[in-house]
PDB file of N, CA and C in Angstrom:
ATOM      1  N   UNK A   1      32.408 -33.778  21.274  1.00  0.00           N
ATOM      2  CA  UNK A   1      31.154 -33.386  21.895  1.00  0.00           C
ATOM      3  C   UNK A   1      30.437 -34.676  22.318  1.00  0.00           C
ATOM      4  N   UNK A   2      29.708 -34.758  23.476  1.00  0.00           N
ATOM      5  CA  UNK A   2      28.971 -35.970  24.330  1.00  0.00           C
ATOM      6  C   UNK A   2      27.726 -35.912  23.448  1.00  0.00           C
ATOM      7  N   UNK A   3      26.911 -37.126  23.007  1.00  0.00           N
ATOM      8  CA  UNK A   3      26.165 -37.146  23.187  1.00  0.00           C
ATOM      9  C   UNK A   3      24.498 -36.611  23.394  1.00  0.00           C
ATOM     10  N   UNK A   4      24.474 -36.311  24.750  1.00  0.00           N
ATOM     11  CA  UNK A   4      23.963 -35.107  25.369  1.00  0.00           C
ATOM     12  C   UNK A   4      23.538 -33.911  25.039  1.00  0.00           C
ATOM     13  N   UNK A   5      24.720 -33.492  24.607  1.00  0.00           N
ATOM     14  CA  UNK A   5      25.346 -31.741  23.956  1.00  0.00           C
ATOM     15  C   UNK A   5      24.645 -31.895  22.586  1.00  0.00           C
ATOM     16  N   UNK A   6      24.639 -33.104  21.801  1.00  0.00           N
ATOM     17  CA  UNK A   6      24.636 -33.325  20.666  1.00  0.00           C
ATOM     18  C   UNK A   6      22.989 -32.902  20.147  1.00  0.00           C
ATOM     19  N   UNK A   7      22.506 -33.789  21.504  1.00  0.00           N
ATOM     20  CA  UNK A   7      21.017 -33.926  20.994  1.00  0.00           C
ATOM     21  C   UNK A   7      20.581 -32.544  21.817  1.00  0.00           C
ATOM     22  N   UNK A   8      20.840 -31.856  22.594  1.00  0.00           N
ATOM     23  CA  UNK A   8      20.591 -30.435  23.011  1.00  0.00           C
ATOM     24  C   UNK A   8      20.524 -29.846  21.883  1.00  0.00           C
ATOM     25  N   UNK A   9      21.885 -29.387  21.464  1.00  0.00           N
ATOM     26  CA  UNK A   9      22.392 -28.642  20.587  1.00  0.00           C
ATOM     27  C   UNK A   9      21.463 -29.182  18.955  1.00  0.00           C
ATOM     28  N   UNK A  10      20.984 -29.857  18.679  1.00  0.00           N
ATOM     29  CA  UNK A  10      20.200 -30.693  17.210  1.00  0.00           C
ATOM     30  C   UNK A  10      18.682 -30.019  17.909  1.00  0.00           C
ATOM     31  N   UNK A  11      18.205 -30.040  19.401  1.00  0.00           N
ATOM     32  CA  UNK A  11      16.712 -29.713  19.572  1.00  0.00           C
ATOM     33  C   UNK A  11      16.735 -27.906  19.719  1.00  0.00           C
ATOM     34  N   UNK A  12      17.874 -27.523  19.797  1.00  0.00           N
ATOM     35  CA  UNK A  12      17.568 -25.817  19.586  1.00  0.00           C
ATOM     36  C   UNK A  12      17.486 -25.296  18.424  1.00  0.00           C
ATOM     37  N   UNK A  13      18.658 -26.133  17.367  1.00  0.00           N
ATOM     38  CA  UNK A  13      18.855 -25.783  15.980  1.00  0.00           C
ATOM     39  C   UNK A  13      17.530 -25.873  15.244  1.00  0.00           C
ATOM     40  N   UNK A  14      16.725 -27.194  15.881  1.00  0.00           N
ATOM     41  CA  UNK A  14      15.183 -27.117  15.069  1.00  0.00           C
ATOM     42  C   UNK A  14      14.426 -26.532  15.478  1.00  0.00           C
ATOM     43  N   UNK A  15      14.553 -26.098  16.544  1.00  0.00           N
ATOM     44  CA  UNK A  15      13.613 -24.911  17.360  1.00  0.00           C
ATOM     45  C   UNK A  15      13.560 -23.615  16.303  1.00  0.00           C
ATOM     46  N   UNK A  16      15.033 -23.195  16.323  1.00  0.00           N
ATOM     47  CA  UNK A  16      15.471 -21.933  15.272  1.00  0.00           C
ATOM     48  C   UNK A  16      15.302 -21.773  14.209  1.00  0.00           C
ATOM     49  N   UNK A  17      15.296 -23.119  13.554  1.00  0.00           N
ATOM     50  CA  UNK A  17      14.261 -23.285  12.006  1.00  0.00           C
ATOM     51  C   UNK A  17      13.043 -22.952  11.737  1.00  0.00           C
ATOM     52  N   UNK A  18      12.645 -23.590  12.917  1.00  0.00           N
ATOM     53  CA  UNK A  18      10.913 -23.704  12.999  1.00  0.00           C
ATOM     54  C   UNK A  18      10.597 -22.208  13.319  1.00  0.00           C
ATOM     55  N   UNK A  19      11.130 -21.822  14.126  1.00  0.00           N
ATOM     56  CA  UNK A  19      10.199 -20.485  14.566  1.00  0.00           C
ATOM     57  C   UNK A  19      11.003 -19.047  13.079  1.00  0.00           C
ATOM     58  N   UNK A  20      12.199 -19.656  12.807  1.00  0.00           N
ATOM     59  CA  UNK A  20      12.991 -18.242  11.661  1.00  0.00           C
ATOM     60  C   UNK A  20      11.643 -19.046  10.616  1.00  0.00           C
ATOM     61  N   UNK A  21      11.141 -20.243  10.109  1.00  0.00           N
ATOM     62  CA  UNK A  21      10.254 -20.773   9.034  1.00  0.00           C
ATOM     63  C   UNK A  21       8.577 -19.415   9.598  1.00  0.00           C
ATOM     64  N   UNK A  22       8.349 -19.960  10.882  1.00  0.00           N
ATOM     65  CA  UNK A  22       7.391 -19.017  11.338  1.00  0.00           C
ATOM     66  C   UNK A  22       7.595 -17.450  10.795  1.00  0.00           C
ATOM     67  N   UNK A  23       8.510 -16.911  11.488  1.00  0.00           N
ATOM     68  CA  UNK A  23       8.375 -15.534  11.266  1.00  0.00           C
ATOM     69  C   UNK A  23       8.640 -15.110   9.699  1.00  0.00           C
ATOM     70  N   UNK A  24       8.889 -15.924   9.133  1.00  0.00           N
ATOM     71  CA  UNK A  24       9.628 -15.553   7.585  1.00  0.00           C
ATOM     72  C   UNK A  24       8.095 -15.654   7.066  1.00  0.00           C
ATOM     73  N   UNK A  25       6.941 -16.576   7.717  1.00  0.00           N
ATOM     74  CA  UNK A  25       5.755 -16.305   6.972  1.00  0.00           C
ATOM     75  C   UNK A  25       5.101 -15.164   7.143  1.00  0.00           C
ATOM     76  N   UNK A  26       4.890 -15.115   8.413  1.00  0.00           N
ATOM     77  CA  UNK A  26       4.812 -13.511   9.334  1.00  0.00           C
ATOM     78  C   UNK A  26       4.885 -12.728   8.636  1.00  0.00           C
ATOM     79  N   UNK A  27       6.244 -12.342   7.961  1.00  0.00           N
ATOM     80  CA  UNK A  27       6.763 -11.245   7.500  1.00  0.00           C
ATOM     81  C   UNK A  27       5.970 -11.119   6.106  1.00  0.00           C
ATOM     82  N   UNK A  28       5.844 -12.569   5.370  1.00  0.00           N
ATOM     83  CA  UNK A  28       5.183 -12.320   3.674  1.00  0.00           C
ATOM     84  C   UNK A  28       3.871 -11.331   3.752  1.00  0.00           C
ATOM     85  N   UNK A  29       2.998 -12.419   5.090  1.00  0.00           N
ATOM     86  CA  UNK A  29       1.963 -12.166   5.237  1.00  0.00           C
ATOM     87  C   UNK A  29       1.383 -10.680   5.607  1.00  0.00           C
ATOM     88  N   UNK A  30       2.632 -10.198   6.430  1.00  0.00           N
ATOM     89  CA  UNK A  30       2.792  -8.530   6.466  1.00  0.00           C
ATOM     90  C   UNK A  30       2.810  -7.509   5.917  1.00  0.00           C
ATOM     91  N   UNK A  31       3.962  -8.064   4.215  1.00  0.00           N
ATOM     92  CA  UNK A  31       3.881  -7.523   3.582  1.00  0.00           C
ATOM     93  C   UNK A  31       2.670  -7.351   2.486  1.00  0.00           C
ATOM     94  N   UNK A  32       1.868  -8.156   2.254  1.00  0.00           N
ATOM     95  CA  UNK A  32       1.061  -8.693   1.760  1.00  0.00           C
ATOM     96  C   UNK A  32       0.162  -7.558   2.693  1.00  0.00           C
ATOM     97  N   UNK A  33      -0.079  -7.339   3.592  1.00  0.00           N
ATOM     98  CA  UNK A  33      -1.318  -6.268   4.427  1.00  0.00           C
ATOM     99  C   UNK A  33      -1.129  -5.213   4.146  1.00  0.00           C
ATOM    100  N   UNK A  34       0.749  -4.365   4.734  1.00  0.00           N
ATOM    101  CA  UNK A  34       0.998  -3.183   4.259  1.00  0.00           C
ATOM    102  C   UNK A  34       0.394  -2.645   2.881  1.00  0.00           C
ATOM    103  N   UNK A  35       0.776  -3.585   1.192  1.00  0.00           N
ATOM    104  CA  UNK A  35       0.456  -3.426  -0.230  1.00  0.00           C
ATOM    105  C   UNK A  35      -0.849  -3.180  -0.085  1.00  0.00           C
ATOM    106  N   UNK A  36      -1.311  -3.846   0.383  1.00  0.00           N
ATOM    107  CA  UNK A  36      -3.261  -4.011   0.516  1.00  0.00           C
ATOM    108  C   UNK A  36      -3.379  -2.210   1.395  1.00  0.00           C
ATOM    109  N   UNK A  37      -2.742  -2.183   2.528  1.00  0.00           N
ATOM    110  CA  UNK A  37      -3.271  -1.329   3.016  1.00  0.00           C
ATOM    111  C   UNK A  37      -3.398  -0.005   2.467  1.00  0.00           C
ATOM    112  N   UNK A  38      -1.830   0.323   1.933  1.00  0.00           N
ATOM    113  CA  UNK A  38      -1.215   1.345   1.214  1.00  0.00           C
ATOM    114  C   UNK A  38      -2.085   1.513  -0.331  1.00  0.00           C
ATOM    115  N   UNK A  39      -2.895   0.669  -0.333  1.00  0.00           N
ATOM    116  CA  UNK A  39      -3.480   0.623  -1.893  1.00  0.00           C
ATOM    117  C   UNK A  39      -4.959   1.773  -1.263  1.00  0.00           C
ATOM    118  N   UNK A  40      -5.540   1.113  -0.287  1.00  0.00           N
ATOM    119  CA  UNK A  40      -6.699   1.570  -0.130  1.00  0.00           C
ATOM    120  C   UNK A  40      -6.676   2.766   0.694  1.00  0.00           C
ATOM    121  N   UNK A  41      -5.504   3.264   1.257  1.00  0.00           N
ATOM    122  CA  UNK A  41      -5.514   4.432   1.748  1.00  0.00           C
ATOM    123  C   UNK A  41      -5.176   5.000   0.573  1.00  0.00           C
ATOM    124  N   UNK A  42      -4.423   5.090  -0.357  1.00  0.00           N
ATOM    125  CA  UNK A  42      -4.707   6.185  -2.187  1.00  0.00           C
ATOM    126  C   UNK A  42      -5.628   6.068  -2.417  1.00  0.00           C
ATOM    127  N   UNK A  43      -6.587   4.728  -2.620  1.00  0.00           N
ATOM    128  CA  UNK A  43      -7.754   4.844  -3.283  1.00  0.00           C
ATOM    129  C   UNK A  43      -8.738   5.961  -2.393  1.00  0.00           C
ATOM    130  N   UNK A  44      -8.522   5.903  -0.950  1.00  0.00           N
ATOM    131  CA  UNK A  44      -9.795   6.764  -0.122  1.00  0.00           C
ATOM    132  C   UNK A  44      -8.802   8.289  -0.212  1.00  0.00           C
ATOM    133  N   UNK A  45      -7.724   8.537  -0.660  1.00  0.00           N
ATOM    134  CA  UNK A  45      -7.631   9.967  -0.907  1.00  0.00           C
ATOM    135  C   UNK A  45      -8.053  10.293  -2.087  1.00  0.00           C
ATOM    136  N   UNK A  46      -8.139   9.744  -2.973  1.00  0.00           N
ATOM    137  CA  UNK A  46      -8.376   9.922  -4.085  1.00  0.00           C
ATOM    138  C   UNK A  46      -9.957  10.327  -4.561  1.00  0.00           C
ATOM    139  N   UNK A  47     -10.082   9.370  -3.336  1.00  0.00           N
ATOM    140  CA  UNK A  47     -12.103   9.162  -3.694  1.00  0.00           C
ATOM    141  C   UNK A  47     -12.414  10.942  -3.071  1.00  0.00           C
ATOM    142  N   UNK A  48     -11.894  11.131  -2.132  1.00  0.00           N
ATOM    143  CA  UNK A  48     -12.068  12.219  -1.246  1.00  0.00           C
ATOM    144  C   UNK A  48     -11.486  13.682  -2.130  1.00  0.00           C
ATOM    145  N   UNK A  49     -10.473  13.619  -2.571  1.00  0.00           N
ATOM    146  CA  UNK A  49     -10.389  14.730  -3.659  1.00  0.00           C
ATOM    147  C   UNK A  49     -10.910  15.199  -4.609  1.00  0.00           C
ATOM    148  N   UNK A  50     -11.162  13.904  -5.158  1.00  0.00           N
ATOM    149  CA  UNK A  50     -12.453  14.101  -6.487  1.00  0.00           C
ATOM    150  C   UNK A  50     -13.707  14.302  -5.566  1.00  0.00           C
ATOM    151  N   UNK A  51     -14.172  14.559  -4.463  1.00  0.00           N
ATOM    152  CA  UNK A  51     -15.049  14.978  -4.043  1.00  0.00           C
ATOM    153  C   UNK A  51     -15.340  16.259  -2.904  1.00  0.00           C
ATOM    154  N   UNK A  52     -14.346  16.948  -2.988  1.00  0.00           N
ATOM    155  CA  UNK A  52     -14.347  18.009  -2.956  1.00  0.00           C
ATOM    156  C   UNK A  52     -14.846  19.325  -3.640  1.00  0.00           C
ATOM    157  N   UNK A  53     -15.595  19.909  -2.997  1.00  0.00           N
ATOM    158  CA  UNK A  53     -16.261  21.261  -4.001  1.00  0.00           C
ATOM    159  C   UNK A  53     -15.259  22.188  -4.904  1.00  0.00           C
ATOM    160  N   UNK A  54     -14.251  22.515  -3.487  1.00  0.00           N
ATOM    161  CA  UNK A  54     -13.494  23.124  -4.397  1.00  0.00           C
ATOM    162  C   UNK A  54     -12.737  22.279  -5.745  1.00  0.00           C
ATOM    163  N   UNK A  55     -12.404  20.955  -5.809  1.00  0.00           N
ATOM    164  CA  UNK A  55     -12.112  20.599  -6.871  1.00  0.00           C
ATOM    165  C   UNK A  55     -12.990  20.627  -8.194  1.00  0.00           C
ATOM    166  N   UNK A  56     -14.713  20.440  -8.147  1.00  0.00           N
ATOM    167  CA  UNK A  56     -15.682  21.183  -8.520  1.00  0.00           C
ATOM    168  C   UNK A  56     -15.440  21.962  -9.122  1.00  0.00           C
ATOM    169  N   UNK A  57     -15.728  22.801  -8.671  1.00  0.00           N
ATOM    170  CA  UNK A  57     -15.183  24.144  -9.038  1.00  0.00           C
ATOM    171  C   UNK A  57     -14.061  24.780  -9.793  1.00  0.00           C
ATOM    172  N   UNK A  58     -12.910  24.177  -9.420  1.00  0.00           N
ATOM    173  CA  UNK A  58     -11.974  24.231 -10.006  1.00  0.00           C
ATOM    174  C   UNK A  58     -11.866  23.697 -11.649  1.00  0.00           C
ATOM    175  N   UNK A  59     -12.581  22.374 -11.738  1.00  0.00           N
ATOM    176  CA  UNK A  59     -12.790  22.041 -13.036  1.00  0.00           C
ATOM    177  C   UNK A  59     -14.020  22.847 -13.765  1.00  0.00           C
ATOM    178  N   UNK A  60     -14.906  23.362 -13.008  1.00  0.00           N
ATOM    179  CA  UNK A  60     -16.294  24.141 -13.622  1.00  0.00           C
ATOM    180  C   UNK A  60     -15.193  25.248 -14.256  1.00  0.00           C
ATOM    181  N   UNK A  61     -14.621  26.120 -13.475  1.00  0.00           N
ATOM    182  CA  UNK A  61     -13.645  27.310 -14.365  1.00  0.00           C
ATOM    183  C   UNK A  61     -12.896  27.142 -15.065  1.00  0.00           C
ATOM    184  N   UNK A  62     -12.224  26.045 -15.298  1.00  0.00           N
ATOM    185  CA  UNK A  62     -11.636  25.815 -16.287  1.00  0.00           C
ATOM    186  C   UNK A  62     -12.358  25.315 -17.626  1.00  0.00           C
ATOM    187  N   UNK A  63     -13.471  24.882 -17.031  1.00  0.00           N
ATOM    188  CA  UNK A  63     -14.145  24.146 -18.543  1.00  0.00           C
ATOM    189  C   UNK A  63     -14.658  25.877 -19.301  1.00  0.00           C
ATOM    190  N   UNK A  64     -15.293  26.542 -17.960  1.00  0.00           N
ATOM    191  CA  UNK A  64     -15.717  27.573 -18.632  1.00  0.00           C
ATOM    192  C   UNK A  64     -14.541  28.670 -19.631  1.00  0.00           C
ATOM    193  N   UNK A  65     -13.752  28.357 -18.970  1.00  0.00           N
ATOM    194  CA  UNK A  65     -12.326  29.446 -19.765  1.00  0.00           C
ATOM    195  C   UNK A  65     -12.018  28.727 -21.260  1.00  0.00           C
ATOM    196  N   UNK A  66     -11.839  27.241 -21.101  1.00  0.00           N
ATOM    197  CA  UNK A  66     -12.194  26.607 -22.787  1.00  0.00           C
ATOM    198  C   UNK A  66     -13.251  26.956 -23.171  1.00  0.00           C
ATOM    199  N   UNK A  67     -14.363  27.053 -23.051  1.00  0.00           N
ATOM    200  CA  UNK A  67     -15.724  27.389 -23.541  1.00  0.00           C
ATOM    201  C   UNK A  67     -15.112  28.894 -24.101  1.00  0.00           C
ATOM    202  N   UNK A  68     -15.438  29.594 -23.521  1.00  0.00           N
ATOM    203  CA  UNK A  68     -14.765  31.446 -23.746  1.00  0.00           C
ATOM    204  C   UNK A  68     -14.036  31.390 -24.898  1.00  0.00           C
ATOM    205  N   UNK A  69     -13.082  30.594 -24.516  1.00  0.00           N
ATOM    206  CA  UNK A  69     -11.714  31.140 -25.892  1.00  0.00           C
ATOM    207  C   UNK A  69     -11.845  30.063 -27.395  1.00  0.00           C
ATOM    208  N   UNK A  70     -12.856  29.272 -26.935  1.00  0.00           N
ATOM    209  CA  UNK A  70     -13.190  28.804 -28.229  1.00  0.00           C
ATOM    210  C   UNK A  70     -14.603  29.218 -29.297  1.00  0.00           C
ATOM    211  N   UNK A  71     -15.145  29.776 -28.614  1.00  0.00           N
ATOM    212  CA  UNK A  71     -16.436  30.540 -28.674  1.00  0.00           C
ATOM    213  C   UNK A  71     -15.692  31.812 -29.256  1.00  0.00           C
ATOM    214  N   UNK A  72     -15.042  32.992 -28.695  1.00  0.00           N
ATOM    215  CA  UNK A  72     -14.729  33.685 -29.371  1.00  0.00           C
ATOM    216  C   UNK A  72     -13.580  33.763 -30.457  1.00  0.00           C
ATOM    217  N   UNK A  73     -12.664  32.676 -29.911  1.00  0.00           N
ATOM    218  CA  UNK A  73     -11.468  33.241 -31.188  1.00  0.00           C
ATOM    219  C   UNK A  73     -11.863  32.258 -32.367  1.00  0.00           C
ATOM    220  N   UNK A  74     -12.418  30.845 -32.878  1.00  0.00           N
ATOM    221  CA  UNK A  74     -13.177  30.544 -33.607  1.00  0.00           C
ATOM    222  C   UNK A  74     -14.144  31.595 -34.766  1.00  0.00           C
ATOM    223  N   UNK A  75     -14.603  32.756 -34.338  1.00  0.00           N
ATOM    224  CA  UNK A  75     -15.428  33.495 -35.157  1.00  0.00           C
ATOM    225  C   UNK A  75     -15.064  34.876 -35.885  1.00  0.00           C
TER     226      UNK A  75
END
């Protein structure tokens, strides 16, 4: 191989480092957003379920049905 070819071929190879070094941060940094993102979209369903009436509700009848069966079979 000339020369030439040599130092071509040595300025693409660091090109391909540099930019695979780039995107490999890219990618951490990506993943790193998705975790974050995926965290706070559970946390806002979560916030949103527990704030629902009917969930309300749902726990009001049940507390009341423990209330009932301990109230009467107790006595």
């Amino acid at each position: 191989m000339d020369e030439q070819t040599e130092r071509a071929l040595a300025g693409i190879i660091e090109r391909i480092i540099k930019r695979y070094a780039i995107l490999e941060e890219r990618m951490d940094l990506c993943k790193e957003d998705f975790k974050a993102l995926k965290k706070d979209m559970r946390d806002a369903a979560l916030l949103l379920r527990d704030k629902h009436t009917w969930r309300l509700e749902e726990v009001d009848r049940e507390v009341r049905k423990l209330a009932g069966k301990s109230g009467s079979g107790g006595e």
